[in-house]
PDB file of N, CA and C in Angstrom:
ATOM      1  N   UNK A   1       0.423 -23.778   0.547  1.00  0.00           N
ATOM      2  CA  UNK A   1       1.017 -22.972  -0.505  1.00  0.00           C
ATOM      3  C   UNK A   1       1.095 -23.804  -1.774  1.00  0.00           C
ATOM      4  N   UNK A   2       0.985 -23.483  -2.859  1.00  0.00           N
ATOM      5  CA  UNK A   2       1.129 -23.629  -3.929  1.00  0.00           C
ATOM      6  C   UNK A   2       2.344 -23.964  -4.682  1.00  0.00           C
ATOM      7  N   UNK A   3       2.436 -24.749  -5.168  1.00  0.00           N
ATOM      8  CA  UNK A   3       3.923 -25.385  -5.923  1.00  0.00           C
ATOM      9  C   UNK A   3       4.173 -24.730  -7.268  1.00  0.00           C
ATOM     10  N   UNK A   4       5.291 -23.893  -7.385  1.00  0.00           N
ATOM     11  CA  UNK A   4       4.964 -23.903  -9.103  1.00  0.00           C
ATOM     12  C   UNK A   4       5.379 -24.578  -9.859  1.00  0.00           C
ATOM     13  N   UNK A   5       4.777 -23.679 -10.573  1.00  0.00           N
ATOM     14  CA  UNK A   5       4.680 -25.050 -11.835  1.00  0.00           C
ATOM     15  C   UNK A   5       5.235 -24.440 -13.767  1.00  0.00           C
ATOM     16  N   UNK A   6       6.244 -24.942 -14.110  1.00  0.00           N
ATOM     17  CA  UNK A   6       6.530 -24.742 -14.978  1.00  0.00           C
ATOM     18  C   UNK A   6       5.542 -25.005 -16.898  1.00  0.00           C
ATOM     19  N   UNK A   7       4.897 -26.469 -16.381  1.00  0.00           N
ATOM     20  CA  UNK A   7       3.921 -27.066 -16.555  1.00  0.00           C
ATOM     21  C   UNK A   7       2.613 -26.496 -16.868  1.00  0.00           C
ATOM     22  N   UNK A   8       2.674 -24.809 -16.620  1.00  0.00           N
ATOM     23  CA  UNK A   8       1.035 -24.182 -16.231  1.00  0.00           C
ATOM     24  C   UNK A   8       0.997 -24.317 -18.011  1.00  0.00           C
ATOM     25  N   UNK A   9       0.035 -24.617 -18.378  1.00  0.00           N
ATOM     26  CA  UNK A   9      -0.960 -24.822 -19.620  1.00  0.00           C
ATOM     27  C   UNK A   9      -1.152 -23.249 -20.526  1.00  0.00           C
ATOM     28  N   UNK A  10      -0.968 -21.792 -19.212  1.00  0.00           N
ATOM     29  CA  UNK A  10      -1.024 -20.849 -19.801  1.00  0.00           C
ATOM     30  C   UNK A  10      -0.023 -19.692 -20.025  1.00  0.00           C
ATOM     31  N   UNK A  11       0.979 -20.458 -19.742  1.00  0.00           N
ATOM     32  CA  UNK A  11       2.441 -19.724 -20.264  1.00  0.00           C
ATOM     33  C   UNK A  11       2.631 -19.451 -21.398  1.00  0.00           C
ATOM     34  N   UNK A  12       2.149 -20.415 -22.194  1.00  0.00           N
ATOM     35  CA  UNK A  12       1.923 -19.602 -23.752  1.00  0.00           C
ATOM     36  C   UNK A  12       1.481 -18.077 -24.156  1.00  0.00           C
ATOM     37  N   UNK A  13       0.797 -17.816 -23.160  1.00  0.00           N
ATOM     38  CA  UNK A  13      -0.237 -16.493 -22.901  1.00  0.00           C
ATOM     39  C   UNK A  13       1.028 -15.435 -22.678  1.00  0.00           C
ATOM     40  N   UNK A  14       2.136 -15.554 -22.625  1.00  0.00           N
ATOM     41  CA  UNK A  14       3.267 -14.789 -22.318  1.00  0.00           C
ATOM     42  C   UNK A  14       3.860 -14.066 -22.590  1.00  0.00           C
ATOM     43  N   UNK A  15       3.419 -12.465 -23.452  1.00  0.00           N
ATOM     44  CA  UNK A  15       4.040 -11.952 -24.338  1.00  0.00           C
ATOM     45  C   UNK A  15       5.350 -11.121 -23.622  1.00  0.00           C
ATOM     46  N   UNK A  16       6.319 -10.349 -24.745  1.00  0.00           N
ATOM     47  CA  UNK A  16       7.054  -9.157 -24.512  1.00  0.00           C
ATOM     48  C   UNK A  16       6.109  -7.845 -24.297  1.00  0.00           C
ATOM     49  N   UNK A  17       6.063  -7.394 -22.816  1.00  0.00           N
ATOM     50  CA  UNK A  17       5.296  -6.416 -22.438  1.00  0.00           C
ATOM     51  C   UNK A  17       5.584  -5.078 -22.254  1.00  0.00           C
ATOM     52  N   UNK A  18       5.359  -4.301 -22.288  1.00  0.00           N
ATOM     53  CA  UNK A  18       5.679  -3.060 -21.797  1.00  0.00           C
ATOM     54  C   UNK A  18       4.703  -2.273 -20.469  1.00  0.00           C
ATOM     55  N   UNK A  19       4.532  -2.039 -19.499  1.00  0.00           N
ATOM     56  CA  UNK A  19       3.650  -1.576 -18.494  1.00  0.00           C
ATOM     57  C   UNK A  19       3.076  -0.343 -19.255  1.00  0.00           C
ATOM     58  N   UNK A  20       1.454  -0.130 -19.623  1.00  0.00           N
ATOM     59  CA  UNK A  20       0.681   0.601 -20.084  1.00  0.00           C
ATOM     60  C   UNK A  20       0.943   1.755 -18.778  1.00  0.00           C
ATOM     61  N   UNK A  21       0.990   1.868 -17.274  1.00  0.00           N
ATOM     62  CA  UNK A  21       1.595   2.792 -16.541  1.00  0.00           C
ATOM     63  C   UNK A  21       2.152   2.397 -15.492  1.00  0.00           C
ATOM     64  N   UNK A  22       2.165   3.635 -14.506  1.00  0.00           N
ATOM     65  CA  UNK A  22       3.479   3.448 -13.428  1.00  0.00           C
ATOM     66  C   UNK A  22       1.870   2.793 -12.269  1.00  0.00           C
ATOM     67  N   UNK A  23       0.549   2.858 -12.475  1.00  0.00           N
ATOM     68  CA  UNK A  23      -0.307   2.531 -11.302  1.00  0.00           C
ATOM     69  C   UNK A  23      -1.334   1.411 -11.981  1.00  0.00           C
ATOM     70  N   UNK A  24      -2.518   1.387 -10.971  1.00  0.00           N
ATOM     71  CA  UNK A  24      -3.224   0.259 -11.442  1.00  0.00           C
ATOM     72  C   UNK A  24      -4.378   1.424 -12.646  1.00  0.00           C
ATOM     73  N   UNK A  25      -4.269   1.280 -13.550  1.00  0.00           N
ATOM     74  CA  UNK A  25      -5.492   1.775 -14.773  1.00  0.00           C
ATOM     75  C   UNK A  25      -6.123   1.836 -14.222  1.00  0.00           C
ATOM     76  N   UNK A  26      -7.317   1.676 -14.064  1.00  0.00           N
ATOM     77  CA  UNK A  26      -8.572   1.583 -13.543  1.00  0.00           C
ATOM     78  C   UNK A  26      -8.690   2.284 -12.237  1.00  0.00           C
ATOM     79  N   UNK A  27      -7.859   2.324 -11.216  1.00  0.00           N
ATOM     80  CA  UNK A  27      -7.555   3.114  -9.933  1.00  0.00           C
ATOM     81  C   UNK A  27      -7.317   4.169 -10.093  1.00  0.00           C
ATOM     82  N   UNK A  28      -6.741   4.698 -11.161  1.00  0.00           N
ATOM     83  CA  UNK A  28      -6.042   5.990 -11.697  1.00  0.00           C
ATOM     84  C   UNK A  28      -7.094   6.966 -12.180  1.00  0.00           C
ATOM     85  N   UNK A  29      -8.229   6.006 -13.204  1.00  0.00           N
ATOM     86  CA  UNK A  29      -9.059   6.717 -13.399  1.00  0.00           C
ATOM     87  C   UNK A  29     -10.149   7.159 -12.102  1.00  0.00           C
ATOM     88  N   UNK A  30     -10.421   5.945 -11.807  1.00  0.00           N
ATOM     89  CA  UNK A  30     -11.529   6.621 -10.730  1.00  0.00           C
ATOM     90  C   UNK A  30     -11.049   6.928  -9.042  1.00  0.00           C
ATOM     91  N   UNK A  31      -9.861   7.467  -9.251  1.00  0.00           N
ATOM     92  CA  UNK A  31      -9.282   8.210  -7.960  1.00  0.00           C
ATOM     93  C   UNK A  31      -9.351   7.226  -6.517  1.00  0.00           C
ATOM     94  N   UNK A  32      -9.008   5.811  -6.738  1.00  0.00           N
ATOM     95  CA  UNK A  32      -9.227   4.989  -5.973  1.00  0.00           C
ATOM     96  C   UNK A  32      -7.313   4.325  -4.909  1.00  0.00           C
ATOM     97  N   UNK A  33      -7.523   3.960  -3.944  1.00  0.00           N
ATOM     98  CA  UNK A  33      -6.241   3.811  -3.590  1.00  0.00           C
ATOM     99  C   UNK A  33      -6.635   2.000  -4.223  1.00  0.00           C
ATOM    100  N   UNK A  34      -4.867   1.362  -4.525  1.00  0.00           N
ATOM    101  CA  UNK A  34      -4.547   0.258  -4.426  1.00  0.00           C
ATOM    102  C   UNK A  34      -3.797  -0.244  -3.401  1.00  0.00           C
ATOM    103  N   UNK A  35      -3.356  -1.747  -3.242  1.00  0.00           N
ATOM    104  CA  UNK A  35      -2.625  -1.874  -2.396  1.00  0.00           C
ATOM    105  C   UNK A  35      -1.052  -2.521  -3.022  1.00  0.00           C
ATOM    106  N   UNK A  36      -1.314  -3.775  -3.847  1.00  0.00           N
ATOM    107  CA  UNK A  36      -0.156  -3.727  -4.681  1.00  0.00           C
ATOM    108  C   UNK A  36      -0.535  -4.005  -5.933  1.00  0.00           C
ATOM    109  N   UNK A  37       0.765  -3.813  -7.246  1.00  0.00           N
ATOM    110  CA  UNK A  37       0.190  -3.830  -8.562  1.00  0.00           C
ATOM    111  C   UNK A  37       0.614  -5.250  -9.484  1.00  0.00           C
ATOM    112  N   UNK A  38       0.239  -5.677 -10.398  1.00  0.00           N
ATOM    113  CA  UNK A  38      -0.030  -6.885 -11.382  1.00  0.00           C
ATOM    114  C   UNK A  38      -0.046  -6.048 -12.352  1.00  0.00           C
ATOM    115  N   UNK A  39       1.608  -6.859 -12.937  1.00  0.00           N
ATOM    116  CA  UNK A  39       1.653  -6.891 -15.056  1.00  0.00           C
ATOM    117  C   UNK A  39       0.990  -8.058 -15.365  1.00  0.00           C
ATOM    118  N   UNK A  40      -0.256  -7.640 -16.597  1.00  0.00           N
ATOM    119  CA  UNK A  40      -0.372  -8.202 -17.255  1.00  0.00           C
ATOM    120  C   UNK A  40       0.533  -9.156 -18.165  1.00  0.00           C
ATOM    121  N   UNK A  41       0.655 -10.021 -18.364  1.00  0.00           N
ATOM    122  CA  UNK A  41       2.241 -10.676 -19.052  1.00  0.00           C
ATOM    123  C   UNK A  41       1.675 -10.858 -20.406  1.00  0.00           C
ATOM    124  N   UNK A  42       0.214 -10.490 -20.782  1.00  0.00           N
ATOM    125  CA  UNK A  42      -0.088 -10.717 -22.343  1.00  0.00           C
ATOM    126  C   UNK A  42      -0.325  -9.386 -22.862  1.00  0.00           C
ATOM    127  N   UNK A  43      -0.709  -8.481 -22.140  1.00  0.00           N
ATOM    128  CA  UNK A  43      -0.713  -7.215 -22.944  1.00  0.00           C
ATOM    129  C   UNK A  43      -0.109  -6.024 -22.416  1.00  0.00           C
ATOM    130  N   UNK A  44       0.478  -6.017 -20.780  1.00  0.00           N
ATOM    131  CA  UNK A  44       1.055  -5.155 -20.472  1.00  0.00           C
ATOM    132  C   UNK A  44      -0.068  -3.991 -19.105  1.00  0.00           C
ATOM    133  N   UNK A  45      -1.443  -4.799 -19.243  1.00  0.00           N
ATOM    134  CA  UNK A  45      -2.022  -3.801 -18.226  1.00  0.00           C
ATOM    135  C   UNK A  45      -1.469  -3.732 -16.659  1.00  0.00           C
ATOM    136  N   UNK A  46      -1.683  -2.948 -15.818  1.00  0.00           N
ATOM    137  CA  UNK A  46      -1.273  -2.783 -14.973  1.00  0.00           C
ATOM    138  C   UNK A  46      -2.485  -3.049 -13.982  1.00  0.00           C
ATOM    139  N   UNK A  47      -2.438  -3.398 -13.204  1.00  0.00           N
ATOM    140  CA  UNK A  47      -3.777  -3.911 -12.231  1.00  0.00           C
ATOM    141  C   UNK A  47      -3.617  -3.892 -11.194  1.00  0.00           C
ATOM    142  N   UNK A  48      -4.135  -3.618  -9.584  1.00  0.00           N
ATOM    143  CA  UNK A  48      -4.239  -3.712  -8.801  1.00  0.00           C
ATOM    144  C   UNK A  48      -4.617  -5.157  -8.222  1.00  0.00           C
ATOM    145  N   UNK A  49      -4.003  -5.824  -6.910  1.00  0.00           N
ATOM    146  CA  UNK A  49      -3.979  -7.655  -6.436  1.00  0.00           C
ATOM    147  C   UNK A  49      -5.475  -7.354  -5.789  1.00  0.00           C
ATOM    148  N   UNK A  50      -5.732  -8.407  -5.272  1.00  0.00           N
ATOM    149  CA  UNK A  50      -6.477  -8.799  -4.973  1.00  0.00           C
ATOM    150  C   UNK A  50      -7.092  -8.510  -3.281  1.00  0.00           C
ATOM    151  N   UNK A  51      -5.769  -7.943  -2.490  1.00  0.00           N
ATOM    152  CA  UNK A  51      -5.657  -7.250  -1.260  1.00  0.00           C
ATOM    153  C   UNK A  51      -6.500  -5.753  -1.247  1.00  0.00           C
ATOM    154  N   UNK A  52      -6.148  -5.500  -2.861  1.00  0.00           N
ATOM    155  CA  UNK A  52      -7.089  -3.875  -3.297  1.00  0.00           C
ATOM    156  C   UNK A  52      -8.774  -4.323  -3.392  1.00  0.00           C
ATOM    157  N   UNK A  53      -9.167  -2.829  -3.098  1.00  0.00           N
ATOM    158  CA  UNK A  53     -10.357  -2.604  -2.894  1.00  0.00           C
ATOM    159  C   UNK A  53     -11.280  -3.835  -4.431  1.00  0.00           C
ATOM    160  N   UNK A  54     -10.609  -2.979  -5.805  1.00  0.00           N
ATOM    161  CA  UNK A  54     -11.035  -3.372  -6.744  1.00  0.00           C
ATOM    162  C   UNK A  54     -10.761  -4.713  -7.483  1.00  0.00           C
ATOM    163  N   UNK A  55      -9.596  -5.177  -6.747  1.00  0.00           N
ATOM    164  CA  UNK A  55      -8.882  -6.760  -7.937  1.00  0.00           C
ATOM    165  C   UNK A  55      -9.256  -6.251  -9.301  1.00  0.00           C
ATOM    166  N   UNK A  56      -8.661  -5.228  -9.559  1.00  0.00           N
ATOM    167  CA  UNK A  56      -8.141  -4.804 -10.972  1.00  0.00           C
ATOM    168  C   UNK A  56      -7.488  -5.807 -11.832  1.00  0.00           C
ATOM    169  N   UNK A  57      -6.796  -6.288 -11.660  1.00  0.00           N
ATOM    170  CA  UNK A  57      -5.906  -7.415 -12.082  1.00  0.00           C
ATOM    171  C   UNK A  57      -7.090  -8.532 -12.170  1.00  0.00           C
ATOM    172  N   UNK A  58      -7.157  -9.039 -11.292  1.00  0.00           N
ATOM    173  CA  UNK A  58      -7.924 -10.351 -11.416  1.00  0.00           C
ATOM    174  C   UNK A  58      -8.553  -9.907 -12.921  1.00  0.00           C
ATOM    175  N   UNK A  59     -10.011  -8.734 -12.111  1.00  0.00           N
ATOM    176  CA  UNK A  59     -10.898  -8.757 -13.415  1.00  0.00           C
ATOM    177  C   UNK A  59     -10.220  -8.849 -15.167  1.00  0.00           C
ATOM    178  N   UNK A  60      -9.342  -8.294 -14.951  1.00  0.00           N
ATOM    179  CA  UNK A  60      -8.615  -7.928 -15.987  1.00  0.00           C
ATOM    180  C   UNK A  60      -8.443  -9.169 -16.517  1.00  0.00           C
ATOM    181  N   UNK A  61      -7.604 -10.097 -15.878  1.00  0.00           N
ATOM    182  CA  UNK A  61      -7.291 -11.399 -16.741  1.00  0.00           C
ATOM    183  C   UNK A  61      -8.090 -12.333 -16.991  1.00  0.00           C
ATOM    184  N   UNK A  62      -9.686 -12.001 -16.478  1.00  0.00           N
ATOM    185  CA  UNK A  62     -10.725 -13.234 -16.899  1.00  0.00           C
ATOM    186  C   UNK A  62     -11.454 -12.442 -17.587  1.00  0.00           C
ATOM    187  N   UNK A  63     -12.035 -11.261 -17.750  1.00  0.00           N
ATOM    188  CA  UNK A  63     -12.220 -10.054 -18.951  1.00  0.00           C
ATOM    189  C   UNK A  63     -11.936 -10.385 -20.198  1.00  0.00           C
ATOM    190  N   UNK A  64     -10.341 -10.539 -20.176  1.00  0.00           N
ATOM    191  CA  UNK A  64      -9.734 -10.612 -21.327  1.00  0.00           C
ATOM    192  C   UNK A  64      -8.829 -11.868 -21.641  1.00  0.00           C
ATOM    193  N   UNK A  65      -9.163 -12.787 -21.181  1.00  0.00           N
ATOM    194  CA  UNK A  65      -8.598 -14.315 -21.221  1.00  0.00           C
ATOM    195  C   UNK A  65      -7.108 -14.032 -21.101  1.00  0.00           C
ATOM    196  N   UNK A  66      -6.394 -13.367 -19.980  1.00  0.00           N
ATOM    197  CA  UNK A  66      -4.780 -13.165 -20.228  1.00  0.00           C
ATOM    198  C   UNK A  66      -4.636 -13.703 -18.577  1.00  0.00           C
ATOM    199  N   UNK A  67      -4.183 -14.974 -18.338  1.00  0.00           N
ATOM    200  CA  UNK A  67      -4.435 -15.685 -17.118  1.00  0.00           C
ATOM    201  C   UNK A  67      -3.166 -15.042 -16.486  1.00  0.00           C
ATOM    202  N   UNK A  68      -1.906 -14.761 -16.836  1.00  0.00           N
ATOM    203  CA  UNK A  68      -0.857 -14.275 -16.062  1.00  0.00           C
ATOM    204  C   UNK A  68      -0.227 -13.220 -15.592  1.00  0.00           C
ATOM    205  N   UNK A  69      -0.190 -13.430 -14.586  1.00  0.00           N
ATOM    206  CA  UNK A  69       0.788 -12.049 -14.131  1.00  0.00           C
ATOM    207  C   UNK A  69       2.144 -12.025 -13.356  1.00  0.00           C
ATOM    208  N   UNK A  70       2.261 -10.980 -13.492  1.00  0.00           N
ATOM    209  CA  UNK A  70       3.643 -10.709 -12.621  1.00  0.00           C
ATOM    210  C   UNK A  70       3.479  -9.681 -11.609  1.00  0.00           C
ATOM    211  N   UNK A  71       4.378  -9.858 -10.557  1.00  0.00           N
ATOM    212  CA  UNK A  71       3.937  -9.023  -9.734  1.00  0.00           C
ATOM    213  C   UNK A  71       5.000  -7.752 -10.206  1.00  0.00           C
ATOM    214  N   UNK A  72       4.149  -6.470  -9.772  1.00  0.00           N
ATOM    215  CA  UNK A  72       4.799  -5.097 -10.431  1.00  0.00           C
ATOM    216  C   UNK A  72       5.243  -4.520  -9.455  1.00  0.00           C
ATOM    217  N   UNK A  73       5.586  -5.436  -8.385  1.00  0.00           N
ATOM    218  CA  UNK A  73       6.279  -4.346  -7.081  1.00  0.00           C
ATOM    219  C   UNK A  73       7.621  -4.410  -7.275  1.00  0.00           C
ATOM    220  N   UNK A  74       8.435  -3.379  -6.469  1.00  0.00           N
ATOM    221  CA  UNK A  74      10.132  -3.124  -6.540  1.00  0.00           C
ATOM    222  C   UNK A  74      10.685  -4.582  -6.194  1.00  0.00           C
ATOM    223  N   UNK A  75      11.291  -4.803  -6.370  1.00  0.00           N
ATOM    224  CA  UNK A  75      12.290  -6.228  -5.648  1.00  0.00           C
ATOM    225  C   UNK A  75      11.113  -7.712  -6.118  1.00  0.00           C
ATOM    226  N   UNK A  76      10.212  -7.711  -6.604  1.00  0.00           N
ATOM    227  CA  UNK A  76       9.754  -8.571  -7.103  1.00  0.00           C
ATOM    228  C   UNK A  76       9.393  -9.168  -8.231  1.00  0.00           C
ATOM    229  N   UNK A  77       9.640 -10.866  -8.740  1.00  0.00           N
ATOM    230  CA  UNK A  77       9.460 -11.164 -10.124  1.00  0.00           C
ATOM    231  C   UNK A  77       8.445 -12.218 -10.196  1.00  0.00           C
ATOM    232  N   UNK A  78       7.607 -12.675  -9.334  1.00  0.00           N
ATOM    233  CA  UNK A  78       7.363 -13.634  -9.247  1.00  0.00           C
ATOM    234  C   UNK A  78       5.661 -13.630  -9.676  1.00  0.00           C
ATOM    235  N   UNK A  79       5.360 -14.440 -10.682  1.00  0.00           N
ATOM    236  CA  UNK A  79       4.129 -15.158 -11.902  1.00  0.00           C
ATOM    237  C   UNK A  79       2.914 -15.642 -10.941  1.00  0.00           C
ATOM    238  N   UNK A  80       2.083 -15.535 -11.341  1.00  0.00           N
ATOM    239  CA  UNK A  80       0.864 -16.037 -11.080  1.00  0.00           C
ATOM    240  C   UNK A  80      -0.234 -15.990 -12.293  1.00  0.00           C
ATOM    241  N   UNK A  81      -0.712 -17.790 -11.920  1.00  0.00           N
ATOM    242  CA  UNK A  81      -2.045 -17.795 -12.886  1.00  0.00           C
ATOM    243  C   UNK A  81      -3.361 -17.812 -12.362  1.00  0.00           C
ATOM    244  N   UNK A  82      -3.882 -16.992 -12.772  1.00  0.00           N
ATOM    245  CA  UNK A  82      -5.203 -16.771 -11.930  1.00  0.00           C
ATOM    246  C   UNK A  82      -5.949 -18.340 -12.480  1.00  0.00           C
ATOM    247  N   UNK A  83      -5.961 -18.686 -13.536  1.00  0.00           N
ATOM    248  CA  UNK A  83      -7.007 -19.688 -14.445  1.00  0.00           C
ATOM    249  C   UNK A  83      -6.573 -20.952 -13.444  1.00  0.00           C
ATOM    250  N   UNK A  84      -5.079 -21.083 -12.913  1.00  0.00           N
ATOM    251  CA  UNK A  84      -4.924 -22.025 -11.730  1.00  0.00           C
ATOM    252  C   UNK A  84      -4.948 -22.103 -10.876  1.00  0.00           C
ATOM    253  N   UNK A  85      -4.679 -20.783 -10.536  1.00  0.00           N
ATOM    254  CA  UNK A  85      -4.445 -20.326  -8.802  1.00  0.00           C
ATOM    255  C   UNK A  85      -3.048 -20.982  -8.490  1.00  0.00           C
ATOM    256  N   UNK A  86      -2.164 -20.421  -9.526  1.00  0.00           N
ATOM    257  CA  UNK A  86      -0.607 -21.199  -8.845  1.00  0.00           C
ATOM    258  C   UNK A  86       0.618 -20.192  -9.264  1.00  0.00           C
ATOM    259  N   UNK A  87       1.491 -20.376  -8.684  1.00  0.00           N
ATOM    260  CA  UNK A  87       3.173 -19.552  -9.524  1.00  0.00           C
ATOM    261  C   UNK A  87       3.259 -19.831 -10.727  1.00  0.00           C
ATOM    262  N   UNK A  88       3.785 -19.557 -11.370  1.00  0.00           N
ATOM    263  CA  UNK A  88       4.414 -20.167 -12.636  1.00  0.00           C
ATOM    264  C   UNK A  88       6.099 -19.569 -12.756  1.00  0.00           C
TER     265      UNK A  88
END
């Protein structure tokens, strides 16, 4: 497991977000199931992990250089950088 790290290089990348929706974008459009969802923490997209068919999320944050996320499930707060592969 992975240590986090306060230290990650792309926390800067960190804006005030708002969730663009309640599912993963991209799933929504093309009538696809997810399994769980990822805030964007730089612009607010919503993405499907990496357990989903599509890694919505992933693509999303190397697409658009926005390395972090948060996880968008109920009871959860916890960061990930894809550009490290760690918590933050």
């Amino acid at each position: 497991m992975t240590v986090p790290s306060q230290l990650d290089p792309h926390v800067s990348a960190i804006r005030p977000v708002r969730p663009h929706s309640a599912g993963c974008e991209e799933c929504l459009l093309i009538g696809s199931p997810w399994v769980h969802l990822r805030l964007c923490l730089s612009c607010g997209h919503v993405g499907c992990c990496d357990s989903s068919p599509h890694r919505h999320a992933r693509r999303h944050a190397f697409a658009q250089d926005h390395p972090i996320v948060q996880s968008f499930e109920p009871g959860e707060a916890w960061r990930w950088c894809y550009l490290d592969e760690s918590f933050v």
